[in-house]
N, C-alpha and C. Protein backbone atom coordinates (compact mmCIF):
# COMPACT_ATOMS: atom_id res chain seq x y z
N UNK A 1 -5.11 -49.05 17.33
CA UNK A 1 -5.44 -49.20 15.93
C UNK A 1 -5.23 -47.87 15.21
N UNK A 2 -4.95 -47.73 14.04
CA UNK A 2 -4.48 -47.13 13.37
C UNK A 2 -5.41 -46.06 12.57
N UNK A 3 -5.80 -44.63 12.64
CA UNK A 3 -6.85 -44.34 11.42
C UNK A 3 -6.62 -44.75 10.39
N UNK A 4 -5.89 -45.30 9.59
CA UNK A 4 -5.77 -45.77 7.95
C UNK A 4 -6.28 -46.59 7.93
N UNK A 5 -6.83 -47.33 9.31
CA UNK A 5 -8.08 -49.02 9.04
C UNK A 5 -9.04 -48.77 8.51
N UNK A 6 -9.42 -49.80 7.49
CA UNK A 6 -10.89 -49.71 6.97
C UNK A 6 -11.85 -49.98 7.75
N UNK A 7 -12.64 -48.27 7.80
CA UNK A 7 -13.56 -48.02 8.87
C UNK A 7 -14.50 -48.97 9.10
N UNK A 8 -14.87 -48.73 10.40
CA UNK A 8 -15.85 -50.06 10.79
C UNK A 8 -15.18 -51.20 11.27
N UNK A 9 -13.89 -51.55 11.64
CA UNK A 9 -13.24 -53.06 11.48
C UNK A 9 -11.75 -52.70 11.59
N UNK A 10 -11.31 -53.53 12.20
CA UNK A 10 -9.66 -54.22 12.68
C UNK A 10 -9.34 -54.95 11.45
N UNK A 11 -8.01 -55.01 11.30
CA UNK A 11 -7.42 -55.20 10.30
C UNK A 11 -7.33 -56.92 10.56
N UNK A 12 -7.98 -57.43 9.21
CA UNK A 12 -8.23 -58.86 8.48
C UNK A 12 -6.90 -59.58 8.04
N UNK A 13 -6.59 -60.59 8.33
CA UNK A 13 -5.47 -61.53 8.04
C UNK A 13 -6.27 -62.16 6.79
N UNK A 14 -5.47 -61.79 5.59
CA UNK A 14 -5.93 -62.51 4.29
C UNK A 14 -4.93 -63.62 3.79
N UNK A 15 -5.19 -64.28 3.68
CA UNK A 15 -4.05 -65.47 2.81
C UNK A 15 -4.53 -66.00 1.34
N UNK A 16 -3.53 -65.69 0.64
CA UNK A 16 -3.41 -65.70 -0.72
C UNK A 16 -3.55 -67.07 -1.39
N UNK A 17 -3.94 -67.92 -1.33
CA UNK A 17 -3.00 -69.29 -1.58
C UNK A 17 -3.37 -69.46 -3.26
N UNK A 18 -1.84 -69.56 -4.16
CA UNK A 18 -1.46 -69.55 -5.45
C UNK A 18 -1.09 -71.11 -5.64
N UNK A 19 -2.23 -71.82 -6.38
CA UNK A 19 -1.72 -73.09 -7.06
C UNK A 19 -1.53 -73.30 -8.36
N UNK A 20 -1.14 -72.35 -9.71
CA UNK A 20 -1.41 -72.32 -10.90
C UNK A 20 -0.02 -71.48 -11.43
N UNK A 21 0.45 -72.40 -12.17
CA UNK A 21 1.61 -71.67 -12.79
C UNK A 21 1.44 -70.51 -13.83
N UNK A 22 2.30 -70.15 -13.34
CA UNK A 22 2.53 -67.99 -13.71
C UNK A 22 1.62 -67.48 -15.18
N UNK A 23 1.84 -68.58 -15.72
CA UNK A 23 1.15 -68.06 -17.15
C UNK A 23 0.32 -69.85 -17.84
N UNK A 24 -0.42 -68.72 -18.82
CA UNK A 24 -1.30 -70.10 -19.42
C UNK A 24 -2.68 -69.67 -18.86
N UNK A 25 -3.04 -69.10 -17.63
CA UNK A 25 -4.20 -68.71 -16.82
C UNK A 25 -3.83 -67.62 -16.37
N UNK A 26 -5.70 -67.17 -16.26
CA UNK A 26 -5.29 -65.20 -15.74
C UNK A 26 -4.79 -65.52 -14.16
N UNK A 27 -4.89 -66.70 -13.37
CA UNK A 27 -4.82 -66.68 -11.94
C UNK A 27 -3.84 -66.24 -11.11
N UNK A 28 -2.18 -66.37 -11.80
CA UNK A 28 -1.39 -65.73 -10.86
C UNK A 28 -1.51 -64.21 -10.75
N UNK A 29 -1.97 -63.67 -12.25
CA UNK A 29 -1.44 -62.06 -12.27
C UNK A 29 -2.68 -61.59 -11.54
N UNK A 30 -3.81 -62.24 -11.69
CA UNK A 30 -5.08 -61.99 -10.41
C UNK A 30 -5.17 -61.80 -9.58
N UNK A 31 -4.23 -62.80 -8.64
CA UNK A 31 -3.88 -63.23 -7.28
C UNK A 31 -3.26 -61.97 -6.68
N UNK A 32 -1.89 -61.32 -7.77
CA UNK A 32 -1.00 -60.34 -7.60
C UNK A 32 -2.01 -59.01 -7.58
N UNK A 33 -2.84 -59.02 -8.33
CA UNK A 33 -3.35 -57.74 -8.32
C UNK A 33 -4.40 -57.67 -7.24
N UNK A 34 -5.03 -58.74 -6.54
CA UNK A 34 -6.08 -58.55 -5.36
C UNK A 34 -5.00 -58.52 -3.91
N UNK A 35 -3.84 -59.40 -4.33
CA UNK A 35 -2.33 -58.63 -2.80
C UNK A 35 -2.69 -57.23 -2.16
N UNK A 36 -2.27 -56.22 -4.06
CA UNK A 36 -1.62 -55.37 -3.88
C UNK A 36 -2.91 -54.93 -3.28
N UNK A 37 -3.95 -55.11 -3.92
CA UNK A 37 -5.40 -53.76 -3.23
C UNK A 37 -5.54 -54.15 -1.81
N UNK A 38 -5.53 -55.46 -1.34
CA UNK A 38 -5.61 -55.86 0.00
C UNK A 38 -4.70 -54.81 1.10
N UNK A 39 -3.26 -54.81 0.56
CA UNK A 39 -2.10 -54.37 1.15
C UNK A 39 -2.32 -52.87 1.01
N UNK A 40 -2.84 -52.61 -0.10
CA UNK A 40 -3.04 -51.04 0.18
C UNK A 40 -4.35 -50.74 1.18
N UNK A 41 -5.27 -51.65 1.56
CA UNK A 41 -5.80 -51.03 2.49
C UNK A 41 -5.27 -51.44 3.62
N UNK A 42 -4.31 -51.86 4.03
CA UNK A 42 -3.49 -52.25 4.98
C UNK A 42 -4.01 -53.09 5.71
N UNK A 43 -4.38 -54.45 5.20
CA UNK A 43 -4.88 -55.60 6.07
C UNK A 43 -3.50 -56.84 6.24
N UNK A 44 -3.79 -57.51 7.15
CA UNK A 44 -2.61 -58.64 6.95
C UNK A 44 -2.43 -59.48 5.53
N UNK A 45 -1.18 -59.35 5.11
CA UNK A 45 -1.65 -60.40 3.67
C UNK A 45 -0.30 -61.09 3.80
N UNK A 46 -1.17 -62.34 3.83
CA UNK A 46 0.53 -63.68 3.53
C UNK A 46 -0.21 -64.24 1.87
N UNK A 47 1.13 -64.60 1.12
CA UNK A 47 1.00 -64.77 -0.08
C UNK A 47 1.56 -66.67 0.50
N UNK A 48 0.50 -67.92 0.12
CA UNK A 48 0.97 -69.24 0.00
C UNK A 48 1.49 -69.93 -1.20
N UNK A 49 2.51 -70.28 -1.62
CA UNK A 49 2.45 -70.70 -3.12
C UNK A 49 2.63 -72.47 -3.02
N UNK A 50 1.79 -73.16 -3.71
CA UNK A 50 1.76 -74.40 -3.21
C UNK A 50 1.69 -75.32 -4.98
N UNK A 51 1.81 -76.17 -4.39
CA UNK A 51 1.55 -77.13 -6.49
C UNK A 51 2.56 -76.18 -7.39
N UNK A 52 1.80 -75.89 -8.53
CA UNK A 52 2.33 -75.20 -9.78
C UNK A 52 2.57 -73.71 -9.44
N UNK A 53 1.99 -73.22 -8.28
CA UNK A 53 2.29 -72.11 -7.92
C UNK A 53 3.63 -71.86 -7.53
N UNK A 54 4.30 -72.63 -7.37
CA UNK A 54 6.11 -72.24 -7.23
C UNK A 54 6.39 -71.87 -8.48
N UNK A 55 6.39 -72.09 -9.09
CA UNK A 55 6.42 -71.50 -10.22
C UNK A 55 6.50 -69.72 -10.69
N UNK A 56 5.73 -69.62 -10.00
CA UNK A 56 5.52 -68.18 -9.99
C UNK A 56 6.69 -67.19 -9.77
N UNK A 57 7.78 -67.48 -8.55
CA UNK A 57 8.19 -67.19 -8.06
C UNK A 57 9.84 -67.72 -8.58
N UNK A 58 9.98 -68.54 -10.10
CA UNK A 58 11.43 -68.17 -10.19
C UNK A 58 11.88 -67.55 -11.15
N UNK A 59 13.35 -67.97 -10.71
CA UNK A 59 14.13 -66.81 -11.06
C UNK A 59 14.27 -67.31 -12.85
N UNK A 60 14.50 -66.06 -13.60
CA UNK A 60 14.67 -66.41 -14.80
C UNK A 60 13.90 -66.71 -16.32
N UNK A 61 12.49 -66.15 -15.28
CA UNK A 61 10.98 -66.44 -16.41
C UNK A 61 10.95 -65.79 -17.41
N UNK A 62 11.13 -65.99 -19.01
CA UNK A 62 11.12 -65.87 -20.22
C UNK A 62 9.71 -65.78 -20.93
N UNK A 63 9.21 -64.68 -21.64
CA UNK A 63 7.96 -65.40 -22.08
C UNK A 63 8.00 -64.68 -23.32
N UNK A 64 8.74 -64.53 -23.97
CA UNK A 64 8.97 -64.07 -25.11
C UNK A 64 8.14 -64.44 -26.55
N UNK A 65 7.99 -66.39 -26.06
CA UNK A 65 7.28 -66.88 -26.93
C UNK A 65 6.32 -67.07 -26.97
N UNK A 66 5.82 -66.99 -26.15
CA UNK A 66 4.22 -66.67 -25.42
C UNK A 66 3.56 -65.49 -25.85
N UNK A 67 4.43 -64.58 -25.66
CA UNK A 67 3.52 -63.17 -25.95
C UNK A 67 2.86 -62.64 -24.93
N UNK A 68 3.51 -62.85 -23.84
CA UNK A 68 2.57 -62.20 -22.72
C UNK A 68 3.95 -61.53 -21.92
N UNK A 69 3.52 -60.76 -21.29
CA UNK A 69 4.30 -59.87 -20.36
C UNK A 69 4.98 -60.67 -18.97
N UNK A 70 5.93 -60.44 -18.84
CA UNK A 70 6.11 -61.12 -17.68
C UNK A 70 6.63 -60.29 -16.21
N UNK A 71 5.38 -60.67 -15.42
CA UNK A 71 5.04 -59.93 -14.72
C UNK A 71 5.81 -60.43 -13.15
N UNK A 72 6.68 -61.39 -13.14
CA UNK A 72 7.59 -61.82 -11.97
C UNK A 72 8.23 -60.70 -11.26
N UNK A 73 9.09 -59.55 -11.99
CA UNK A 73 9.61 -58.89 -11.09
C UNK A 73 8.71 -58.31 -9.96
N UNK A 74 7.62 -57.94 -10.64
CA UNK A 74 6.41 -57.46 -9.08
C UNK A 74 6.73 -58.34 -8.10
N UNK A 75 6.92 -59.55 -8.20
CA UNK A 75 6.66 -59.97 -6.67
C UNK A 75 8.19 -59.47 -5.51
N UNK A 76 8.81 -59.01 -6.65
CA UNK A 76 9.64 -58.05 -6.08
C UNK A 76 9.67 -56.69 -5.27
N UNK A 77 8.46 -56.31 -6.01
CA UNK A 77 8.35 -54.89 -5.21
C UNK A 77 7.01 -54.74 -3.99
N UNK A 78 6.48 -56.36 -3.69
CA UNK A 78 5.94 -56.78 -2.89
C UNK A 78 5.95 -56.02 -1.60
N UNK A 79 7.47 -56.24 -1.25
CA UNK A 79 8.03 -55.01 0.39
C UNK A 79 7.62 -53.85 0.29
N UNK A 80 7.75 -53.16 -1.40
CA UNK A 80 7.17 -52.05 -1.22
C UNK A 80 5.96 -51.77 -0.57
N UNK A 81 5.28 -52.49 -0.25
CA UNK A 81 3.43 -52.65 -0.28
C UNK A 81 3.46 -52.93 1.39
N UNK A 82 4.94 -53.46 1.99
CA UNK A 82 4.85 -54.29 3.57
C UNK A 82 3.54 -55.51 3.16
N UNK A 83 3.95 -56.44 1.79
CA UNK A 83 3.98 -57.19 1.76
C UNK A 83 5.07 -58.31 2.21
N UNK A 84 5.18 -59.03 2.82
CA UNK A 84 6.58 -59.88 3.34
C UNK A 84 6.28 -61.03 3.66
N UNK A 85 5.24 -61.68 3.89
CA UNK A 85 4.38 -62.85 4.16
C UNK A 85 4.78 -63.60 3.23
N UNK A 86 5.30 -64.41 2.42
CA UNK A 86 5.72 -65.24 1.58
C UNK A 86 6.25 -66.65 1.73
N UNK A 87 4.93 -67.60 2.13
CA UNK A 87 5.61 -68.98 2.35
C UNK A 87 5.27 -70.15 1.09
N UNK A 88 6.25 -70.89 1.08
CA UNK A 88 5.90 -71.57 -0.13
C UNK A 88 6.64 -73.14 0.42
N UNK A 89 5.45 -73.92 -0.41
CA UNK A 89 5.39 -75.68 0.39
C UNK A 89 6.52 -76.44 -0.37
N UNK A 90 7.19 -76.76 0.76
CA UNK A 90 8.31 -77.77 1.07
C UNK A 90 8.23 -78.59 -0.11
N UNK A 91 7.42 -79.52 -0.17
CA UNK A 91 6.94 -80.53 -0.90
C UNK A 91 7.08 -80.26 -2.24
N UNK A 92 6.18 -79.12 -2.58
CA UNK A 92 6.06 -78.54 -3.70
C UNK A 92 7.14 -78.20 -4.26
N UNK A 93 8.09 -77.78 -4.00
CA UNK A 93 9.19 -77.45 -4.14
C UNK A 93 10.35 -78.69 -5.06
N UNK A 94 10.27 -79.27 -3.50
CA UNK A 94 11.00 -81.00 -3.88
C UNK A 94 11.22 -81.40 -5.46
N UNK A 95 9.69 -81.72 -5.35
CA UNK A 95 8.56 -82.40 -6.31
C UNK A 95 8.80 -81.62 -7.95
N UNK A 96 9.63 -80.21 -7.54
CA UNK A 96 9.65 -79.75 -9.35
C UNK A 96 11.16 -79.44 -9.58
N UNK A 97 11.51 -80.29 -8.51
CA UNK A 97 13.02 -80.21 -8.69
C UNK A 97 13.77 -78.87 -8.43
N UNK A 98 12.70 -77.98 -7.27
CA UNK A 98 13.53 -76.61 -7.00
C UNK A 98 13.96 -76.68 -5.56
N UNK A 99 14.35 -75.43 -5.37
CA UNK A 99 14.65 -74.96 -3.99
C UNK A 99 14.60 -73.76 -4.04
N UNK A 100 14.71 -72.93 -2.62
CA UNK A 100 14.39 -72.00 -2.03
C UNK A 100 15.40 -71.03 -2.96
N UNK A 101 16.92 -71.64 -3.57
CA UNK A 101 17.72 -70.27 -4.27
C UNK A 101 17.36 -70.45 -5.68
N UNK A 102 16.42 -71.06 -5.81
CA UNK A 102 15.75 -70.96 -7.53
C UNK A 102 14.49 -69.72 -7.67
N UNK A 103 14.78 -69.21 -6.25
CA UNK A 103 13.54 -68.65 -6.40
C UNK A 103 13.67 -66.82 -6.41
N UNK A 104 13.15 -66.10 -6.83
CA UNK A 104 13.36 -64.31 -6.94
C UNK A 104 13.16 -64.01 -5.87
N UNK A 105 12.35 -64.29 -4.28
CA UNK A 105 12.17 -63.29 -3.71
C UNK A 105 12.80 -64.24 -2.07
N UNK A 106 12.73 -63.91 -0.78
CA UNK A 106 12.53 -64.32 0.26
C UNK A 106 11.46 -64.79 0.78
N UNK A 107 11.20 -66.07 0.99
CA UNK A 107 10.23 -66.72 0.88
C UNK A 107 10.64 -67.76 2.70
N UNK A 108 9.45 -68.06 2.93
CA UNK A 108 9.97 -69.07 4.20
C UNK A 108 9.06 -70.28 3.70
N UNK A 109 10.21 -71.59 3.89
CA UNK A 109 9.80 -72.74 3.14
C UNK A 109 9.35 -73.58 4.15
N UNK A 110 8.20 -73.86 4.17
CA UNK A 110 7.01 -74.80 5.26
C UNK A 110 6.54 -76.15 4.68
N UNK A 111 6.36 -76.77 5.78
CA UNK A 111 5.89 -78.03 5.34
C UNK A 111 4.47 -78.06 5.13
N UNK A 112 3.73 -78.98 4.16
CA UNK A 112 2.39 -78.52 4.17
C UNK A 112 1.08 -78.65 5.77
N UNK A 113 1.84 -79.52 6.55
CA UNK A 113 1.47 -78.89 7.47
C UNK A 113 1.36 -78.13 8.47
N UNK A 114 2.33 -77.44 8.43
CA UNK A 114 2.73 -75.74 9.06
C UNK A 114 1.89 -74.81 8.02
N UNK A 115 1.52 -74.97 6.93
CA UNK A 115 0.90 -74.70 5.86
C UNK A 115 -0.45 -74.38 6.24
N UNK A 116 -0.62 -75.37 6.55
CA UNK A 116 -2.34 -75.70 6.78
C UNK A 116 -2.47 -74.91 8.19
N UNK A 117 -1.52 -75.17 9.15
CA UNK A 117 -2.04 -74.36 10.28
C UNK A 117 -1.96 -72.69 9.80
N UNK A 118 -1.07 -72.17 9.37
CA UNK A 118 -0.67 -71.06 9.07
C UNK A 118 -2.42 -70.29 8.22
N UNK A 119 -3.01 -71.15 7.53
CA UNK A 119 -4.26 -70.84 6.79
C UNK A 119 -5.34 -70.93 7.97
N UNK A 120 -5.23 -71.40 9.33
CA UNK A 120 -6.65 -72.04 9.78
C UNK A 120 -6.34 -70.67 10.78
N UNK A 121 -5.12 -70.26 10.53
CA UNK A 121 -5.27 -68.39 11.82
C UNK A 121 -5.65 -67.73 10.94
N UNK A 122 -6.07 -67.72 9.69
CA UNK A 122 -6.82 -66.32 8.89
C UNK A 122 -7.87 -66.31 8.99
N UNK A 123 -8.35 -64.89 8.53
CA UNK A 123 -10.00 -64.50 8.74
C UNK A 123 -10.57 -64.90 7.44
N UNK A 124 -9.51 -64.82 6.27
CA UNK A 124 -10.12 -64.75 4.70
C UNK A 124 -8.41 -65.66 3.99
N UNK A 125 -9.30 -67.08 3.37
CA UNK A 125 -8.60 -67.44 1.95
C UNK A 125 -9.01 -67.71 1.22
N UNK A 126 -8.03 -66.94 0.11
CA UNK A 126 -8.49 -66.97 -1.20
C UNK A 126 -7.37 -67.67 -2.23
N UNK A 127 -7.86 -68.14 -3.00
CA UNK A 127 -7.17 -69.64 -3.70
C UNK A 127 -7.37 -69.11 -5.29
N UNK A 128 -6.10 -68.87 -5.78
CA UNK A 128 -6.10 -68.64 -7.42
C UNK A 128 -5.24 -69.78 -7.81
């Protein structure tokens, strides 16, 4: 184990799981900002994007008319962080008429029940 672990404790497998599309609610840019602090204390972090949460993740997000910032390229600089965990549900996908090259980052596309197992090996999920 590493001294950079948060003392007291072995490093925690956290899973992210994002069901809320990118804007309209504070929940994706939430989600993004509890990653990055997770990842900076260097615990395991897989990011799940499932429902409206694909969303999050394509390519081409405009929000000009909205008035809000659009904060997609971060999930770009994700690696920076040795964030890389990025799976997002099959289904979900289907269902909004996308696929895996609609999307900004490298992502591994699971079925929701590879999904579900993938959540029942963590220590901590958290659902925005």
């Amino acid at each position: 184990m590493s001294d950079e672990m948060m003392e007291g404790g072995a490093v925690k497998k956290f899973c992210y799981v994002n069901r809320k599309a990118p804007y309209g609610t504070i929940y994706a840019l939430e989600s993004l900002e509890v990653v990055l602090i997770g990842a900076a204390f260097e615990q395991d972090v897989s990011l799940v994007f499932i429902d409206d949460g694909v969303y999050q993740l394509t390519k081409g997000q405009d929000t000009a008319d909205i008035g809000m910032k659009n904060f997609s390229p971060t999930y770009r600089a994700l690696e920076m962080y040795d964030v890389e965990k990025l799976y997002v549900d099959k289904e979900a996908l289907e269902a909004r008429g996308l696929s895996e090259e609609d999307l900004l980052v490298d992502v591994q596309v699971m079925s929701r029940e590879e999904i579900a197992g993938l959540m029942e090996e963590q220590d901590v999920v958290l659902t925005f």
